[in-house]
Protein backbone atom coordinates (compact mmCIF):
# COMPACT_ATOMS: atom_id res chain seq x y z
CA UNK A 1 0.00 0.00 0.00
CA UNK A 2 2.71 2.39 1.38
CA UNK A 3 5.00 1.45 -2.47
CA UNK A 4 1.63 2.24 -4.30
CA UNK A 5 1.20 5.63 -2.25
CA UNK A 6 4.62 7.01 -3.21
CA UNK A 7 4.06 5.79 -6.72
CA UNK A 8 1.32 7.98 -7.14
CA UNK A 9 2.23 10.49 -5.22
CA UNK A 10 5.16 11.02 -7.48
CA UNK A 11 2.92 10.78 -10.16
CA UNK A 12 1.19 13.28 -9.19
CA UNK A 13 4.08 15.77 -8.90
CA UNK A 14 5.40 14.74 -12.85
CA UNK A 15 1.92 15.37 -14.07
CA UNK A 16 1.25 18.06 -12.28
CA UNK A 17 4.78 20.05 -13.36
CA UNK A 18 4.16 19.09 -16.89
CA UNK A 19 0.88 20.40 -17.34
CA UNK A 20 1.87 23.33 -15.61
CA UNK A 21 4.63 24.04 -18.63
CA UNK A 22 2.20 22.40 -21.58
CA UNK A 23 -0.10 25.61 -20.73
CA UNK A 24 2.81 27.85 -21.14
CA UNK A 25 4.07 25.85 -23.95
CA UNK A 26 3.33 26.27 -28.38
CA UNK A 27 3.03 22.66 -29.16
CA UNK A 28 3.93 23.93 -33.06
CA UNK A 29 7.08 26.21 -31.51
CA UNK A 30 8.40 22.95 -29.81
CA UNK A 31 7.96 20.42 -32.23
CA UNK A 32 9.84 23.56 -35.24
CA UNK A 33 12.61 23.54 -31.97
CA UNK A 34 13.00 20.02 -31.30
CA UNK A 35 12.99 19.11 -35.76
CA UNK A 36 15.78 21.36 -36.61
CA UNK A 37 17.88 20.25 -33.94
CA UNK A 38 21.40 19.96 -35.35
CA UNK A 39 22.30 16.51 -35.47
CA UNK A 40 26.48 16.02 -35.41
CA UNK A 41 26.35 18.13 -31.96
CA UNK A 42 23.86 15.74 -31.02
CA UNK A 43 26.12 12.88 -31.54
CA UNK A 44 28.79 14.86 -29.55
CA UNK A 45 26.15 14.80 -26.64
CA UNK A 46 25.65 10.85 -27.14
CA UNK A 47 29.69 10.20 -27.00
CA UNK A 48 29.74 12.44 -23.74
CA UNK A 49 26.99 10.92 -22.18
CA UNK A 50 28.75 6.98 -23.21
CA UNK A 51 32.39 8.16 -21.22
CA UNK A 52 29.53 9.76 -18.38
CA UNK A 53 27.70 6.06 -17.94
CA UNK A 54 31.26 4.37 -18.15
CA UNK A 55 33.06 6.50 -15.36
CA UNK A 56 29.51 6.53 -13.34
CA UNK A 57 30.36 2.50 -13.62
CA UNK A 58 34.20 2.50 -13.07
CA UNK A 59 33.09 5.13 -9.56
CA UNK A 60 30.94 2.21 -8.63
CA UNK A 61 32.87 -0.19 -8.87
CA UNK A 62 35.64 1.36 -6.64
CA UNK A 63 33.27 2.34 -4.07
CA UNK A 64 32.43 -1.96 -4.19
CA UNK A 65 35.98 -2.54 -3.41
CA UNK A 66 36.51 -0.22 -0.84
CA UNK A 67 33.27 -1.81 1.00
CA UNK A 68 35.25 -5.06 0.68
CA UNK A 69 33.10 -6.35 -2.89
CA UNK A 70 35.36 -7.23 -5.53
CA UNK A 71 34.36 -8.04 -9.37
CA UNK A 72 35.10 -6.83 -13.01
CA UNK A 73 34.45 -3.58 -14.71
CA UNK A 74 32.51 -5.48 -17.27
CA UNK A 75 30.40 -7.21 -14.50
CA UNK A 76 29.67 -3.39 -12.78
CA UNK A 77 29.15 -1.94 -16.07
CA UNK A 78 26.48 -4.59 -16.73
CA UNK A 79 24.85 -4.15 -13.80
CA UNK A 80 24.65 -0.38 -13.73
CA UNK A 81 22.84 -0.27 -17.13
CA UNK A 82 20.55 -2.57 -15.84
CA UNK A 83 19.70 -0.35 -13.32
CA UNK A 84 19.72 2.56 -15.80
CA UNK A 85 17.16 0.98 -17.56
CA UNK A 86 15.14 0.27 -14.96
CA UNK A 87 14.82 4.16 -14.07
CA UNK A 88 14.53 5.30 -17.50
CA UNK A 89 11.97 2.83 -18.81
CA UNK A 90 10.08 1.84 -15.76
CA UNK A 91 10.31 4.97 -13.39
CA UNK A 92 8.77 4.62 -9.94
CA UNK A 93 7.76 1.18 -10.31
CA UNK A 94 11.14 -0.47 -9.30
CA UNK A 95 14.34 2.19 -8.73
CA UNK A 96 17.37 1.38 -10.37
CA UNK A 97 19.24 1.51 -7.04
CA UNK A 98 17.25 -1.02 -5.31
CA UNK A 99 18.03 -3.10 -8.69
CA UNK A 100 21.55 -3.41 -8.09
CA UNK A 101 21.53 -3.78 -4.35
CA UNK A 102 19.56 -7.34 -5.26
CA UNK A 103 22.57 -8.15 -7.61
CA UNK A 104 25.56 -7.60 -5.61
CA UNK A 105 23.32 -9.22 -3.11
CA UNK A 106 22.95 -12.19 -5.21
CA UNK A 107 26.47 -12.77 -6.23
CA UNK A 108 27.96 -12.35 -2.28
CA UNK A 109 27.96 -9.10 -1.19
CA UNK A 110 27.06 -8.19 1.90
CA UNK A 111 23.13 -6.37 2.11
CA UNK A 112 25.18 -3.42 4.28
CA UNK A 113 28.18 -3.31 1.62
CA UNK A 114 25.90 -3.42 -1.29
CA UNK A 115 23.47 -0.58 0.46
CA UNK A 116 26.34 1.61 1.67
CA UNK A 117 27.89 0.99 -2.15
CA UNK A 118 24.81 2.52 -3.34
CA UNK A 119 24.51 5.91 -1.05
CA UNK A 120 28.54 6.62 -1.50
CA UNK A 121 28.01 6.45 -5.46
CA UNK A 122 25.05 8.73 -5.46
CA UNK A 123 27.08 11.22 -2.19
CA UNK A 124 29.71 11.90 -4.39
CA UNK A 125 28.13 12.25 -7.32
CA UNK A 126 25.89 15.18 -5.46
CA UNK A 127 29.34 16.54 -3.66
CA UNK A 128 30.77 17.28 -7.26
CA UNK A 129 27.37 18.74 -8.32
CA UNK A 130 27.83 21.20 -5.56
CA UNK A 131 31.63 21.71 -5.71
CA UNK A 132 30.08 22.97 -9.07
CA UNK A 133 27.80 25.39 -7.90
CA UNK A 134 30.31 26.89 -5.48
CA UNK A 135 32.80 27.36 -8.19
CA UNK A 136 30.72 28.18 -10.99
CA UNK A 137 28.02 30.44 -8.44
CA UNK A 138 30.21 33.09 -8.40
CA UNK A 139 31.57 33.39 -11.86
CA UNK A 140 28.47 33.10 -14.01
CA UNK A 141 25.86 33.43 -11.77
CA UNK A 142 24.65 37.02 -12.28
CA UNK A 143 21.51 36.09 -14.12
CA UNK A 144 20.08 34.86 -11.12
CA UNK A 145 18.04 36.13 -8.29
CA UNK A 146 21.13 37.65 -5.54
CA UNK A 147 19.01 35.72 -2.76
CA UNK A 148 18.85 32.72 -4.43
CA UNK A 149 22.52 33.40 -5.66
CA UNK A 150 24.04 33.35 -1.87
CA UNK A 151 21.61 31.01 -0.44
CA UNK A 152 22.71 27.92 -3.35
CA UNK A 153 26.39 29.55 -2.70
CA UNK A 154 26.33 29.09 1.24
CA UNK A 155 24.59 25.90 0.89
CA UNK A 156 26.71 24.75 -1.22
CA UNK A 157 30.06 25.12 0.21
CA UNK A 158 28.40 24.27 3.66
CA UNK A 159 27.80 21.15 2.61
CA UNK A 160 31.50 20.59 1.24
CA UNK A 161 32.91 21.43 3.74
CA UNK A 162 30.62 20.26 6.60
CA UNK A 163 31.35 16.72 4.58
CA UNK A 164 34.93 16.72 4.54
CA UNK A 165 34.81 17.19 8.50
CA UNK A 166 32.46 14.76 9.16
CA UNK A 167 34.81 12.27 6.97
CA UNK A 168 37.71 13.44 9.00
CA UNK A 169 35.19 12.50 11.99
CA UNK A 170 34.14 9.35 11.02
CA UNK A 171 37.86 8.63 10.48
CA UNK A 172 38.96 9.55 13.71
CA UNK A 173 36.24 7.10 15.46
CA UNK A 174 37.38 4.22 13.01
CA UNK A 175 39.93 3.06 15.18
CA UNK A 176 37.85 3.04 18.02
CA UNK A 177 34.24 1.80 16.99
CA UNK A 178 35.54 -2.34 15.83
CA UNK A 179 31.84 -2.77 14.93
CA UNK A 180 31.74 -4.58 11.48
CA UNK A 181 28.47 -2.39 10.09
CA UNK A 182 30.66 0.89 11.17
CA UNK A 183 33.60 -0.53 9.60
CA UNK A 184 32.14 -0.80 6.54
CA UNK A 185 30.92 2.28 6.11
CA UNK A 186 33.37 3.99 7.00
CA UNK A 187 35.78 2.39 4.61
CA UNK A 188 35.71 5.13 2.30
CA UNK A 189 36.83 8.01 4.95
CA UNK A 190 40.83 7.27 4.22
CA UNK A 191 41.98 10.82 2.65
CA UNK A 192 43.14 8.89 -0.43
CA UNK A 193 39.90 6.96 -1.21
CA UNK A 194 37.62 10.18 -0.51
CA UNK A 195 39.99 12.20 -2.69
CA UNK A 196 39.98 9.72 -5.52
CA UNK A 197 35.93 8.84 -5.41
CA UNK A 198 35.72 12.56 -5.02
CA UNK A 199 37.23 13.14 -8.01
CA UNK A 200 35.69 10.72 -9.89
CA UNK A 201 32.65 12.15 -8.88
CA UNK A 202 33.95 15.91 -10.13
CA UNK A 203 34.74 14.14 -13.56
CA UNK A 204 31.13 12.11 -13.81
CA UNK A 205 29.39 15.76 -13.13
CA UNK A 206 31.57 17.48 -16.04
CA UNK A 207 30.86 14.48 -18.75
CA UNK A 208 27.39 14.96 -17.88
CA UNK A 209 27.81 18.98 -18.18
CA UNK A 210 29.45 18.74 -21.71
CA UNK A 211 26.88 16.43 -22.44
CA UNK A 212 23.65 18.63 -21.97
CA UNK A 213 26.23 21.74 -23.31
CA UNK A 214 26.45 19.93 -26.93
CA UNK A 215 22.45 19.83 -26.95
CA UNK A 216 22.12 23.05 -26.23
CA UNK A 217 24.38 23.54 -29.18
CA UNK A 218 22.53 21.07 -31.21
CA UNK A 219 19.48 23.31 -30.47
CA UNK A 220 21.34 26.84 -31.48
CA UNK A 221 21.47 28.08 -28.22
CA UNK A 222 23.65 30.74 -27.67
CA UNK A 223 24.81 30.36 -24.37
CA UNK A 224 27.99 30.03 -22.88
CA UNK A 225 29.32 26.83 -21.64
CA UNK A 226 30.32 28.09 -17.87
CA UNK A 227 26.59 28.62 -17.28
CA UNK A 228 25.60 25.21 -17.91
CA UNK A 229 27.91 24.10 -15.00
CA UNK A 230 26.03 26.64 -13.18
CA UNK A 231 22.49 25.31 -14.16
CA UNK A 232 22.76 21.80 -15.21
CA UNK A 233 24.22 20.44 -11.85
CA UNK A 234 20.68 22.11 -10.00
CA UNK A 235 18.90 20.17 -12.29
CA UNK A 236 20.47 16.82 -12.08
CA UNK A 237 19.89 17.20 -8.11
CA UNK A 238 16.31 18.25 -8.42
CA UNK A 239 15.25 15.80 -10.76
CA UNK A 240 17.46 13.02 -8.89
CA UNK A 241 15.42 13.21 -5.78
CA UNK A 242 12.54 11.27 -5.17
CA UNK A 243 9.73 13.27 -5.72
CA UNK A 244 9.01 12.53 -9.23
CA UNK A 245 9.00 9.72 -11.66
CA UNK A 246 12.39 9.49 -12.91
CA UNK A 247 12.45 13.30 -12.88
CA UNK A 248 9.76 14.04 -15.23
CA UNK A 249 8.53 17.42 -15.14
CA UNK A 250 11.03 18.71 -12.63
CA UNK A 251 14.13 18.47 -15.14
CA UNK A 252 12.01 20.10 -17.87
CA UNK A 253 10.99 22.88 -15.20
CA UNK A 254 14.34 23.88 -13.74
CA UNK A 255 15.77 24.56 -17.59
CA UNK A 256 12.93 25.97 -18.20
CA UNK A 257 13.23 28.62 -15.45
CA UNK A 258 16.89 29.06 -16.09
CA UNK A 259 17.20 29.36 -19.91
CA UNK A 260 13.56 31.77 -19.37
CA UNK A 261 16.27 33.64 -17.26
CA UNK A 262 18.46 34.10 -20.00
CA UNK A 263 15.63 34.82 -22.63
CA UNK A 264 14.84 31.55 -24.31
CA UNK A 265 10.80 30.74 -24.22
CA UNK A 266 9.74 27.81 -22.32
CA UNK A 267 9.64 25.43 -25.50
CA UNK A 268 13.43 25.99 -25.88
CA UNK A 269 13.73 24.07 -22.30
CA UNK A 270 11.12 21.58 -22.75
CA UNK A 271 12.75 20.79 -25.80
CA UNK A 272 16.18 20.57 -24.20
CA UNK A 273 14.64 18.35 -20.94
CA UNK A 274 13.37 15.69 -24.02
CA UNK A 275 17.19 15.55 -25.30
CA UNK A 276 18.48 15.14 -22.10
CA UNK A 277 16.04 11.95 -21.42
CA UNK A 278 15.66 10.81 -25.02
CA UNK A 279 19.79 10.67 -24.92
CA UNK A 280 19.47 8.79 -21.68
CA UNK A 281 16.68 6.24 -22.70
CA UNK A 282 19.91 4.85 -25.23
CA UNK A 283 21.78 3.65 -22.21
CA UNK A 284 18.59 2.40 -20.91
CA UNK A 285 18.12 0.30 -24.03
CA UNK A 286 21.43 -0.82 -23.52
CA UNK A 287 20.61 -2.42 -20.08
CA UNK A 288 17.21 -3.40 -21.08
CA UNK A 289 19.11 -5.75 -23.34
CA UNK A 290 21.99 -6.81 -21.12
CA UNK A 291 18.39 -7.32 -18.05
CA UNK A 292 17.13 -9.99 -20.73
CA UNK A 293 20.53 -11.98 -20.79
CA UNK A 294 20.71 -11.99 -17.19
CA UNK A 295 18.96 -15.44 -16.66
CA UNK A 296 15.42 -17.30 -17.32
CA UNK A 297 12.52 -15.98 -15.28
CA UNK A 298 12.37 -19.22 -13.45
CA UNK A 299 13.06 -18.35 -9.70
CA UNK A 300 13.68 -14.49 -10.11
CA UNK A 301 10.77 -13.46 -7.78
CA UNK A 302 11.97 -15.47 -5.22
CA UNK A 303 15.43 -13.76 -5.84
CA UNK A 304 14.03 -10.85 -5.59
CA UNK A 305 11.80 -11.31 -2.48
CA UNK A 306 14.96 -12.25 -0.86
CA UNK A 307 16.48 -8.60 -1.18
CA UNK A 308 13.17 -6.78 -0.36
CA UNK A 309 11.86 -8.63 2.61
């Protein structure tokens, strides 16, 4: 009951954002914006958005081995498209995340490891979204509201920082807590493995930057490519949390508002929100075909009611 609550719930929230900008929006304007989109930067975007699903992997699979879970790239690859297709395809009806929790599960990993795997992937993912916004903030960040300017700024660097400490923290405690659960997740608090999954978090957020840059191009915008690492990192946080159905609505509002902020009509950033998820939905094809070599259906419930009990 409580699974079918949030479903709709979230739902609710997609539908209710998109209708919101289809009032707003000239059906005729979008579909003139979205048919002259020039394809070889589009093909750009899909080679930036391949290296952003393969580092996104290689992070994960790091993480894994810090937690103690060691397997191939090709087996982590695998299993993170899965789980890409899973959100892309089927949003809200079974996350991606909770997808490859049941398969490290499955092949011997710890339920903590494979959890805590999970959460460190996505925390530094966000932590170089917002070492993005406190760079890029003060730079380009003129076109928006000075409010909402400092507030993102303070946030943003509180956050940072207030991280680093608490890894310094945690670290600190690590010799003196032997508990296995604490062990575990604090195995990532060593300065070398939070500066390296750090920065390959940094490098996942600027792949996905470039990415959404080269379909702006491929849609003639006319905006420099500093202010997407201003705006595009907002987005991917917004839409990533879980309040939508795999971010519908919410990514197509937030570049909405900020390309309306630089002058471009609301069917310039509905039509880039579609580019960003119709280039997505090709890595989701890509793990709906590697989810339909994983095995027979024969005993996959049961797999799965293993995980989610």
């Amino acid at each position: 009951m409580r699974k079918r609550l949030t479903f709709f719930l979230k739902l609710a929230v997609s539908v209710g954002l998109l209708a919101y900008l289809f009032r707003q929006t000239d059906f005729h304007a979008l579909w003139q914006t979205l048919r002259h989109v020039s394809l070889p930067p589009l093909f750009v975007a899909v080679f930036f958005m391949a290296l952003f699903q393969l580092v996104s992997a290689w992070r994960w699979k790091v993480v894994a081995e810090f937690l103690g879970f060691s397997r191939s790239y090709a087996y982590f690859l695998r299993i993170y498209l899965v789980g890409v297709y899973f959100n892309t395809f089927l949003p809200g009806l079974l996350g991606g995340d909770l997808v490859r929790v049941f398969y490290l599960v499955r092949d011997g990993c710890g339920k903590s490891a494979a959890s805590f795997s999970i959460l460190y992937d996505r925390g530094f993912g966000l932590l170089g979204a917002l070492f993005l916004l406190a760079v890029f903030l003060p730079l380009e960040g003129d076109f928006l509201p000075p409010l909402a300017r400092k507030v993102l700024f303070l946030f943003s660097v509180a956050f940072l920082v207030g991280t680093v400490l608490l890894a310094v923290f945690l670290r600190f405690l690590r010799s003196r807590i032997s508990h296995e659960l604490f062990q575990t997740a604090t195995a990532v608090t060593r300065p070398d493995r939070f500066a390296l999954l750090f920065f390959l978090g940094l490098t996942v957020q600027v792949l996905y930057n470039i990415h959404v840059f080269f379909l702006g191009e491929g849609l003639g915008l006319e905006v420099a490519w500093p202010r997407y690492f201003l705006f595009v990192p907002l987005m991917g946080i917004l839409a990533s949390l879980p309040v939508s159905l795999g971010g519908f609505g919410v990514r197509e509002g937030t570049l909405s508002y900020f390309l309306g902020l630089l002058g471009y009509s609301t069917e310039v950033g509905v039509a880039l929100g579609f580019l960003v998820y119709g280039v997505n939905l090709l890595a989701g094809l890509a793990g709906w075909v590697l989810y339909l070599r994983t095995g027979s259906e024969e005993g996959r419930e049961e797999r799965w009611s293993s995980v989610t009990s």
